[in-house]
C-alpha atoms as a PDB file:
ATOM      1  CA  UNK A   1       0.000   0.000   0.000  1.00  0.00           C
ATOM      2  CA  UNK A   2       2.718   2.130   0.482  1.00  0.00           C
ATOM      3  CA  UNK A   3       4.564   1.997  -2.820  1.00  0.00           C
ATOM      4  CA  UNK A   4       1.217   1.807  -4.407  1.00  0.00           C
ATOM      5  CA  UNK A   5       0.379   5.315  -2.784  1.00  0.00           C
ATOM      6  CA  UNK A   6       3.631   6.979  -1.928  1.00  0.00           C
ATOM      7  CA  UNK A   7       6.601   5.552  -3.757  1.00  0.00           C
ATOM      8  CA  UNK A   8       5.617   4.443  -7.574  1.00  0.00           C
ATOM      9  CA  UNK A   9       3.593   8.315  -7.654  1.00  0.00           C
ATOM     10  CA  UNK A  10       6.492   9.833  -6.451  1.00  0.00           C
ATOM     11  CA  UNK A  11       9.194   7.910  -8.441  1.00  0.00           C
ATOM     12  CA  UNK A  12       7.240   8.381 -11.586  1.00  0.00           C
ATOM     13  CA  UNK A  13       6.370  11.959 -11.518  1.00  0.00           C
ATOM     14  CA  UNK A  14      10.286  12.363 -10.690  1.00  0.00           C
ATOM     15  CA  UNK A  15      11.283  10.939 -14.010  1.00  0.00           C
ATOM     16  CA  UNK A  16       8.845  12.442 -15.894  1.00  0.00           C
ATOM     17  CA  UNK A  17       9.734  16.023 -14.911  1.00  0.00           C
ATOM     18  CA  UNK A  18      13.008  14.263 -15.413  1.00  0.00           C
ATOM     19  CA  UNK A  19      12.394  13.493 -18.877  1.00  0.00           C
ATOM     20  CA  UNK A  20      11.050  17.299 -19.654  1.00  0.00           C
ATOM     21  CA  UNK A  21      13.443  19.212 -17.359  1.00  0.00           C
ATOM     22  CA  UNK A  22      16.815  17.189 -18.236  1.00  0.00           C
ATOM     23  CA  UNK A  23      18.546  17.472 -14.657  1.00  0.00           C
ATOM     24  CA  UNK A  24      17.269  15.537 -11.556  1.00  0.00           C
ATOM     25  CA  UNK A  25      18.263  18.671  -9.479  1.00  0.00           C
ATOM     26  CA  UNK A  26      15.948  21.031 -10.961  1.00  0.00           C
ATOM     27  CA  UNK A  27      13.124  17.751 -11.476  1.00  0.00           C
ATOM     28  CA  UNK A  28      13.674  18.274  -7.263  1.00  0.00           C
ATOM     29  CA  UNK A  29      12.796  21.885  -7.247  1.00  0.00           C
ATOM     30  CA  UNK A  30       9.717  21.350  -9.351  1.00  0.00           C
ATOM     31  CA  UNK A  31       8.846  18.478  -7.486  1.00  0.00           C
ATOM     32  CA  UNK A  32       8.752  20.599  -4.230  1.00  0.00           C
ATOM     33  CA  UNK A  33       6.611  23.382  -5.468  1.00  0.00           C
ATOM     34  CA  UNK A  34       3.762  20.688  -6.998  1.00  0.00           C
ATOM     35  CA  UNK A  35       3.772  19.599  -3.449  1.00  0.00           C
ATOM     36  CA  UNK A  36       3.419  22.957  -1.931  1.00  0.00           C
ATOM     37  CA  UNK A  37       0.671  23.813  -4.679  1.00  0.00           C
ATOM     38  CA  UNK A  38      -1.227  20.545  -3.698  1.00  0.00           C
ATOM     39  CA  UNK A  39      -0.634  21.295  -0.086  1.00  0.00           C
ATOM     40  CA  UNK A  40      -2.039  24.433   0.086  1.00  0.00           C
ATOM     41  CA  UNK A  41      -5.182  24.040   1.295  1.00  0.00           C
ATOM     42  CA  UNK A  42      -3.891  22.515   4.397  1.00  0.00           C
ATOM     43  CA  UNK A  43      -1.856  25.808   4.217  1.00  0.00           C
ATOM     44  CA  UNK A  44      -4.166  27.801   4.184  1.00  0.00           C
ATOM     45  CA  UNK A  45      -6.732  25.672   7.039  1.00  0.00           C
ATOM     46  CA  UNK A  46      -3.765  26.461   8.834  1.00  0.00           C
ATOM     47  CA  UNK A  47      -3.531  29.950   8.776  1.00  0.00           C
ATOM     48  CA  UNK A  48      -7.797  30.338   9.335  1.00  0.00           C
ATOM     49  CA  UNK A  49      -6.830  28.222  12.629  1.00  0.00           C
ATOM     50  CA  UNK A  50      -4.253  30.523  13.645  1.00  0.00           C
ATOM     51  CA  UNK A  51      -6.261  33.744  13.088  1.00  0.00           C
ATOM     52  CA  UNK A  52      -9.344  32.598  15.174  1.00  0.00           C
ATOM     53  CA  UNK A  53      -7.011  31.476  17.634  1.00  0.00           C
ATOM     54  CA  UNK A  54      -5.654  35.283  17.866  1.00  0.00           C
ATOM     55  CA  UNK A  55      -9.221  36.563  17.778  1.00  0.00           C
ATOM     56  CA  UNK A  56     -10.048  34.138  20.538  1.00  0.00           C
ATOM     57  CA  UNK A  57      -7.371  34.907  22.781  1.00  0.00           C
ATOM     58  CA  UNK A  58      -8.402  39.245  22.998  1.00  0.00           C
ATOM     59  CA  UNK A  59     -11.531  37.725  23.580  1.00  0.00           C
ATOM     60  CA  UNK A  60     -13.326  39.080  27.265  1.00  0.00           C
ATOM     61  CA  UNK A  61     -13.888  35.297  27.881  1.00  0.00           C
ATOM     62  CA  UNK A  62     -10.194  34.522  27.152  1.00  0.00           C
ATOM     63  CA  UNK A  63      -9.573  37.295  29.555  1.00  0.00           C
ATOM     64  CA  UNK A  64     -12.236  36.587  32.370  1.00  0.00           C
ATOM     65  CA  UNK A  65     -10.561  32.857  32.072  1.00  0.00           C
ATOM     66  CA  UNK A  66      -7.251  34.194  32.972  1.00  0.00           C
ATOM     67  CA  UNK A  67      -8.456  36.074  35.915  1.00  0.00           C
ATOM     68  CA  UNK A  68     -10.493  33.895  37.194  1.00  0.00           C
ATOM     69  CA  UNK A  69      -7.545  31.121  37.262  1.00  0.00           C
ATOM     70  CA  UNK A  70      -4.698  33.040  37.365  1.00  0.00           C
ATOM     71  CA  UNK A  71      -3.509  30.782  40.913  1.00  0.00           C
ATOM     72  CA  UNK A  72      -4.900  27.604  39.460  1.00  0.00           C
ATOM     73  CA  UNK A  73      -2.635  26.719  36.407  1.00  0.00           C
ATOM     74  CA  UNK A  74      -4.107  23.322  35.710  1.00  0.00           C
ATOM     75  CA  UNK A  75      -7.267  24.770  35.998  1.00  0.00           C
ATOM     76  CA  UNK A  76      -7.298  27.498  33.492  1.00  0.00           C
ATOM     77  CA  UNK A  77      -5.368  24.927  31.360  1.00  0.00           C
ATOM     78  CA  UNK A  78      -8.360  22.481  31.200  1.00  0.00           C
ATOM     79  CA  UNK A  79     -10.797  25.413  31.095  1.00  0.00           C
ATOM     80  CA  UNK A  80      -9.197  26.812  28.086  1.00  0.00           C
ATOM     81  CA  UNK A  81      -9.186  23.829  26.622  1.00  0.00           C
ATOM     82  CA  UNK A  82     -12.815  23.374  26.747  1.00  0.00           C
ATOM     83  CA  UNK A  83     -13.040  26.888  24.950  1.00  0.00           C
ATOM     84  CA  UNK A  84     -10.913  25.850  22.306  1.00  0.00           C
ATOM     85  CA  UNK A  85     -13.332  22.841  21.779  1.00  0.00           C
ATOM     86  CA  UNK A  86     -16.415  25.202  21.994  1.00  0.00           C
ATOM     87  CA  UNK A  87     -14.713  27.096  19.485  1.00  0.00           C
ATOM     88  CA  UNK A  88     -13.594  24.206  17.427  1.00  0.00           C
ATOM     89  CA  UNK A  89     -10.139  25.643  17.236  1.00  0.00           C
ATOM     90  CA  UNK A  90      -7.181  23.221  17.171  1.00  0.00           C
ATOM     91  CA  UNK A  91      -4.468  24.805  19.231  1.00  0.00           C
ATOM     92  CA  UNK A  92      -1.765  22.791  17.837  1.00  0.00           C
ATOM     93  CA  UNK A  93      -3.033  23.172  14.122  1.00  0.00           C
ATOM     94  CA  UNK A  94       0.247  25.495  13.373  1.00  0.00           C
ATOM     95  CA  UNK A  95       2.069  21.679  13.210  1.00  0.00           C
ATOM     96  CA  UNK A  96       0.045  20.185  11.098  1.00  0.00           C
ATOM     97  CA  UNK A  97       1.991  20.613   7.682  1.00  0.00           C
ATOM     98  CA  UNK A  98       5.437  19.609   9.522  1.00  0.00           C
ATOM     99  CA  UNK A  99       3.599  16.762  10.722  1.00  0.00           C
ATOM    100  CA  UNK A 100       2.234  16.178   7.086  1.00  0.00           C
ATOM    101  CA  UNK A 101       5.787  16.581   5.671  1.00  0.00           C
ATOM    102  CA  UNK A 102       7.014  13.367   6.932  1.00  0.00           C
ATOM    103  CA  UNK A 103       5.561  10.761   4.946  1.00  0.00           C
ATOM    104  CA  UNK A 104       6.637  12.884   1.990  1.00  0.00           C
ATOM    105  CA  UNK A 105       9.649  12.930   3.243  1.00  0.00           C
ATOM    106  CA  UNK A 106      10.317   9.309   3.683  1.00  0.00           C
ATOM    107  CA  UNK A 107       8.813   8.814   0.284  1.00  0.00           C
ATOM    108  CA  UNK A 108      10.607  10.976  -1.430  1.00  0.00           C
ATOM    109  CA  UNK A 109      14.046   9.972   0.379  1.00  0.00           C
ATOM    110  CA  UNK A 110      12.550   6.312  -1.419  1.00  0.00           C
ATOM    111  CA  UNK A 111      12.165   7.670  -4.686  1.00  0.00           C
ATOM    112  CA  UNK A 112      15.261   9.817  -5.222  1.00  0.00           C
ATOM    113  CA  UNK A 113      17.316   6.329  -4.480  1.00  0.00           C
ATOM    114  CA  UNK A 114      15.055   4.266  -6.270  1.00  0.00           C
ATOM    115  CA  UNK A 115      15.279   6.613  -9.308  1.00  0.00           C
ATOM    116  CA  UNK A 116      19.141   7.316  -9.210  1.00  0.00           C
ATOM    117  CA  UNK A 117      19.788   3.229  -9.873  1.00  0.00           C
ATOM    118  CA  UNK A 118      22.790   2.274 -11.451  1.00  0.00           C
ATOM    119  CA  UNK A 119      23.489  -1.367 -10.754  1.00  0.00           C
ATOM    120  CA  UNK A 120      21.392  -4.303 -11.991  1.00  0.00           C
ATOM    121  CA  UNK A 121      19.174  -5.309  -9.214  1.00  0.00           C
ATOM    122  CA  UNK A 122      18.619  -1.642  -8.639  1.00  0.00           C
ATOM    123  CA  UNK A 123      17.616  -1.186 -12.331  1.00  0.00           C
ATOM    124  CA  UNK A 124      15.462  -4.152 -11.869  1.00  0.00           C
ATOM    125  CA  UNK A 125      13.907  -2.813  -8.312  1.00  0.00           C
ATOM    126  CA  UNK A 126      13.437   0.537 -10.203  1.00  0.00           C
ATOM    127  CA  UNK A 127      11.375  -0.898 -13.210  1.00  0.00           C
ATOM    128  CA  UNK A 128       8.791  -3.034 -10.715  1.00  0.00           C
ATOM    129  CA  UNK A 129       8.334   0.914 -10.109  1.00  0.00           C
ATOM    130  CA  UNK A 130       7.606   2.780 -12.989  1.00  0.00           C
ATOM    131  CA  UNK A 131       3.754   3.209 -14.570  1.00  0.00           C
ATOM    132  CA  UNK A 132       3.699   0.812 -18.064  1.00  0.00           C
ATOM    133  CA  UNK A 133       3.193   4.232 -19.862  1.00  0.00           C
ATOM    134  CA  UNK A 134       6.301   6.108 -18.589  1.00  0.00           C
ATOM    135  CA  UNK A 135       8.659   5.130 -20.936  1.00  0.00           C
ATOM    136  CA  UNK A 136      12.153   5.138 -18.901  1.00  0.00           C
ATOM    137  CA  UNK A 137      14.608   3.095 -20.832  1.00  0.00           C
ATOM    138  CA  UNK A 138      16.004   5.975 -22.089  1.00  0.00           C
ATOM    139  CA  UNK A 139      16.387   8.343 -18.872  1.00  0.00           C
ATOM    140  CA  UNK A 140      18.206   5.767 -17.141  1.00  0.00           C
ATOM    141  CA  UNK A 141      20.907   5.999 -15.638  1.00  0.00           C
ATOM    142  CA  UNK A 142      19.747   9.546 -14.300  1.00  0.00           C
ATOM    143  CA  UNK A 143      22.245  12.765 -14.471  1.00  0.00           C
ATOM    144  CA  UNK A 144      22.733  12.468 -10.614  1.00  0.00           C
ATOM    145  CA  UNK A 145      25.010  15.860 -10.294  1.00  0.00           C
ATOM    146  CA  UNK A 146      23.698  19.214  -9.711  1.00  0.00           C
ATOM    147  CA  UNK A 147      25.879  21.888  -8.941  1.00  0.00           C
ATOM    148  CA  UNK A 148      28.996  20.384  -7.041  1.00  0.00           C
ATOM    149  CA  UNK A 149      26.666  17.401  -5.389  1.00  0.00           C
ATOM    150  CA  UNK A 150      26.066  14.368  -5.986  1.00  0.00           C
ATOM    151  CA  UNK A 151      22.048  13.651  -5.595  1.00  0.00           C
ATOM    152  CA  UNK A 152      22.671   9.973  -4.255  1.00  0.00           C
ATOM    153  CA  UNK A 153      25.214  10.859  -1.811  1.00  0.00           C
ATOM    154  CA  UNK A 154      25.290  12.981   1.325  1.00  0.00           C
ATOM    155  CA  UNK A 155      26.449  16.577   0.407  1.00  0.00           C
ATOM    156  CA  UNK A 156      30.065  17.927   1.187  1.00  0.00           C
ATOM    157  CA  UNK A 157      31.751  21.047  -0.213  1.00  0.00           C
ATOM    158  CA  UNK A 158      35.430  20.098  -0.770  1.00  0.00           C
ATOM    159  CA  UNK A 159      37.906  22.837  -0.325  1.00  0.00           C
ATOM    160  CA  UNK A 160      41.354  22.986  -1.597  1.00  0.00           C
ATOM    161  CA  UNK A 161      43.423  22.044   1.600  1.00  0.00           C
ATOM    162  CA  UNK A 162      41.057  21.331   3.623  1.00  0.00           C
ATOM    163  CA  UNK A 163      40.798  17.635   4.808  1.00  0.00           C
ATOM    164  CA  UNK A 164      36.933  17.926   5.306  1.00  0.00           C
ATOM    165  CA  UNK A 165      33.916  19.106   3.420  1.00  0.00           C
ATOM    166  CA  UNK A 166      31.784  21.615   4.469  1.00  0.00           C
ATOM    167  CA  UNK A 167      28.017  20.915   4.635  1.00  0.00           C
ATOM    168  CA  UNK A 168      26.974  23.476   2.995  1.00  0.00           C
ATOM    169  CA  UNK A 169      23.321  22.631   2.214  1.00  0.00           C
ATOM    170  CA  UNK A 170      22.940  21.282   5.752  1.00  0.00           C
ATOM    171  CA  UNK A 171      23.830  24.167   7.220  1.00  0.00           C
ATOM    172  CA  UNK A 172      20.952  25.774   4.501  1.00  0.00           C
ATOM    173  CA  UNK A 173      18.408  23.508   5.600  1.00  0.00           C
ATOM    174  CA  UNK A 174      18.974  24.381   9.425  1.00  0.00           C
ATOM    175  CA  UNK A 175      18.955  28.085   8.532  1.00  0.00           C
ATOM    176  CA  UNK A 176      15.918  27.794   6.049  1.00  0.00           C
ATOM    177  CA  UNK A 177      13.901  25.691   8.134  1.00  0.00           C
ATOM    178  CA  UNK A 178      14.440  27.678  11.175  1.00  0.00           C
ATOM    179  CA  UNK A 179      13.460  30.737   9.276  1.00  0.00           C
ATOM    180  CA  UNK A 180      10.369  29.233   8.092  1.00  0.00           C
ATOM    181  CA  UNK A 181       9.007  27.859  11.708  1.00  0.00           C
ATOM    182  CA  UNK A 182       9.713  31.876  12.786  1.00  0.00           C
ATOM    183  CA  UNK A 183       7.418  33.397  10.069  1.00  0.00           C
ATOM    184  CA  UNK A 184       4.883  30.639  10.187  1.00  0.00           C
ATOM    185  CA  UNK A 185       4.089  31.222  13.992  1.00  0.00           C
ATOM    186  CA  UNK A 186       1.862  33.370  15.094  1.00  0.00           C
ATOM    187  CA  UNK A 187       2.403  36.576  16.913  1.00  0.00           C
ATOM    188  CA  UNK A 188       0.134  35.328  19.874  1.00  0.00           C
ATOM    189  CA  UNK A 189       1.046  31.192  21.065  1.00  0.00           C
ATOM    190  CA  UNK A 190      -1.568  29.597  23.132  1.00  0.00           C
ATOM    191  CA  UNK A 191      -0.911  30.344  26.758  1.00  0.00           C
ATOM    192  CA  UNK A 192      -1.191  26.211  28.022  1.00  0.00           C
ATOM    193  CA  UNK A 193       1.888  23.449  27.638  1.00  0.00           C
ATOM    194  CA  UNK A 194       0.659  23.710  23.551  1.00  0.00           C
ATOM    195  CA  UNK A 195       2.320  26.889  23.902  1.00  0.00           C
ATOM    196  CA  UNK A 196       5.425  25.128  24.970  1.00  0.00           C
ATOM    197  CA  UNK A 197       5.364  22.572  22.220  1.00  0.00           C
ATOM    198  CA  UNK A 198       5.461  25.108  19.494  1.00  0.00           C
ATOM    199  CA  UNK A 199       8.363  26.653  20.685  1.00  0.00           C
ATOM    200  CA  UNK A 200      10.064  23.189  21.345  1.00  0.00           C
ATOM    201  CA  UNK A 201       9.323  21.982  17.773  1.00  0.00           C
ATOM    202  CA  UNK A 202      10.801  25.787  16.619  1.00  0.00           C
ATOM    203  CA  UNK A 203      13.923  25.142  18.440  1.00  0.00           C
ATOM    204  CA  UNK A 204      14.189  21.013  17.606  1.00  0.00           C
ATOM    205  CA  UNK A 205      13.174  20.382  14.105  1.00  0.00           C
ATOM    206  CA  UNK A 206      15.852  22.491  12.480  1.00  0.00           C
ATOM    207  CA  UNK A 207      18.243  20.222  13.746  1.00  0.00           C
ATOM    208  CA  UNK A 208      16.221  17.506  13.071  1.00  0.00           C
ATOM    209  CA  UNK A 209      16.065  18.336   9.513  1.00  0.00           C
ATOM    210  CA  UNK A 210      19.694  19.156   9.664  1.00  0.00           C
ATOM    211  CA  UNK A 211      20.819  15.900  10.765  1.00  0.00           C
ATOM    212  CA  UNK A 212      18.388  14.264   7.827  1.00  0.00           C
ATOM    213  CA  UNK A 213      20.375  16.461   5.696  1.00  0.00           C
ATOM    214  CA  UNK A 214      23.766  15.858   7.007  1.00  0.00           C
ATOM    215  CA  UNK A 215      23.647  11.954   6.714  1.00  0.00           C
ATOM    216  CA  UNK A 216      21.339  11.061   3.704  1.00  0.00           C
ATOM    217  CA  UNK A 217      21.344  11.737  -0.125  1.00  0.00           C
ATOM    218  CA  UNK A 218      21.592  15.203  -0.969  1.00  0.00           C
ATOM    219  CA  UNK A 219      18.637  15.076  -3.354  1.00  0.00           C
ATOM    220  CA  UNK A 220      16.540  14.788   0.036  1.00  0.00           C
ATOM    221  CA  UNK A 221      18.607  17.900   1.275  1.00  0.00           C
ATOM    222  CA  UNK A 222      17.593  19.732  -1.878  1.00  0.00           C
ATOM    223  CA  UNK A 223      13.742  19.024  -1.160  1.00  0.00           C
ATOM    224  CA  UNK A 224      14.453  20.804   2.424  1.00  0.00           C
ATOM    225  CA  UNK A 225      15.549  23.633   1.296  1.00  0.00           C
ATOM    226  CA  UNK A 226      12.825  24.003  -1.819  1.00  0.00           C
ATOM    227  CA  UNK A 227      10.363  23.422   0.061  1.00  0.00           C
ATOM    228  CA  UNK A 228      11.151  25.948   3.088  1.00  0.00           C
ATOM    229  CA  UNK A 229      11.890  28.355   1.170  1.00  0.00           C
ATOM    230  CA  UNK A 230       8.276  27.851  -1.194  1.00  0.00           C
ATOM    231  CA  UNK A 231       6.917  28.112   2.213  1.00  0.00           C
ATOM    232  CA  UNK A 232       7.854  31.246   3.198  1.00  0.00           C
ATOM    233  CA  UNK A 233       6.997  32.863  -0.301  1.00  0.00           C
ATOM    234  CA  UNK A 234       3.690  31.533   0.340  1.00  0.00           C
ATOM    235  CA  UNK A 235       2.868  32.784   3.568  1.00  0.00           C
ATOM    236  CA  UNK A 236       5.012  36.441   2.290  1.00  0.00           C
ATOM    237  CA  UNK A 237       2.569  36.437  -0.820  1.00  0.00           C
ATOM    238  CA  UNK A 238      -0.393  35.883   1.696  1.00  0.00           C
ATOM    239  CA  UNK A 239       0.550  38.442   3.759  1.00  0.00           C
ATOM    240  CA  UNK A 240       0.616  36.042   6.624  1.00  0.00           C
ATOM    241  CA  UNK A 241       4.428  36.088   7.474  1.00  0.00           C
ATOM    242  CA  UNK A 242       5.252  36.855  11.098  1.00  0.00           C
ATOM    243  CA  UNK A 243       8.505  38.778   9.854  1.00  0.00           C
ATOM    244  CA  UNK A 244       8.421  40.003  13.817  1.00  0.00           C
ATOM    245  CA  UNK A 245       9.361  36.946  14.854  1.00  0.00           C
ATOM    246  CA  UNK A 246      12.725  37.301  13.618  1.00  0.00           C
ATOM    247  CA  UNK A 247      13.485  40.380  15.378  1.00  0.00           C
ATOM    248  CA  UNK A 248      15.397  40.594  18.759  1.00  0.00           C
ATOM    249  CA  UNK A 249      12.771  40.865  21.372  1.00  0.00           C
ATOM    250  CA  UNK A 250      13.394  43.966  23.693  1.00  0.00           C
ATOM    251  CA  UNK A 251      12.155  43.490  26.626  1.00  0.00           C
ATOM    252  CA  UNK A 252      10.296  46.135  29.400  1.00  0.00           C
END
């Protein structure tokens, strides 16, 4: 069920942007922005959720709430809770497309090395793969390089003299991603241990992605980044980016 939904879609709309585009690099970038553009309305759900939860929280029962409780924690926890429900507001709905992004993820990270085969039981693995009507035989093997990486492999920038590489586009993908969570959350968090998860997942799943990025294929890597930065355009071109967020907070 997995390849049937995940994998063979995946693998065979990579090779036939593949076949059109001519570079497996660029057949990434597309990739990522079809799966922003079919994503979108989960985008935008998203940002509805977040606005009502603003609204909500200037509300005079938000405020009577926090009075009222202001000595009992776990008691204006549960109570806001319930007003969230009333609402039908989903506190945590700001991590629903991260949360969404991981079976894409693990698919994709399936379909990159599924379409980059070179030996003969990966050739043969490959073509259980691809629709009857995608007509491969002549794509294969795929242009793997792009820029100075090599999509298969785990990115490293090689300096003269240097006995390392530098990971570059890991270092991008913790930058980017972090950059995204900033502008994606909203200016008011919910004041409960939701509150505390948001911020969490802001500070953990940069280097999440960034260790995804530092150890697998580079073609993964190259996703990240695409698909951070499409992110952010979005939300810019929506006017719905928190830019504040990224600003030193100066405090009273």
């Amino acid at each position: 069920m997995w390849d049937l939904l995940i994998i063979n879609p995946m693998t065979n709309l990579l090779l036939w942007i593949y076949s059109v585009i001519g570079g497996f690099g660029i057949a990434i970038i597309i990739f990522t922005i079809l799966i922003r553009l079919l994503t979108y309305p989960l985008t935008a759900q998203q940002l509805k959720s977040a606005q009502s939860m603003q609204e909500m929280q200037k509300s005079k029962k938000w405020t009577d709430l926090a009075k009222k409780y202001k000595d009992d924690k776990q008691k204006l926890q549960q109570e806001q809770m319930k007003l969230y429900q009333e609402m039908g507001i989903n506190p945590l709905g700001s991590c629903l497309p991260t949360l969404i992004q991981f079976p894409i993820i693990i698919g994709l990270y399936q379909a990159i090395i599924l379409a980059l085969a070179v030996t003969p039981v990966q050739l043969l693995n490959l073509s259980s793969h691809i629709y009857p009507f995608v007509n491969a035989a002549h794509l294969i093997p795929l242009d793997n390089q792009f820029l100075w990486m090599n999509l298969s492999q785990p990115e490293r920038f090689i300096i003269p003299g240097l006995s390392f590489g530098i990971p570059i586009l890991a270092i991008t993908v913790v930058e980017t991603t972090y950059f995204q969570s900033k502008v994606m959350t909203p200016p008011t968090l919910p004041c409960y241990q939701g509150a505390q998860m948001i911020k969490s997942m802001i500070l953990y799943m940069p280097l999440l992605m960034g260790y995804l990025a530092l150890t697998f294929a580079s073609g993964l890597s190259l996703y990240f980044v695409a698909s951070n930065l499409v992110s952010i355009i979005q939300y810019a071109a929506m006017g719905k980016a928190n830019w504040r967020n990224l600003l030193p907070v100066k405090k009273a």
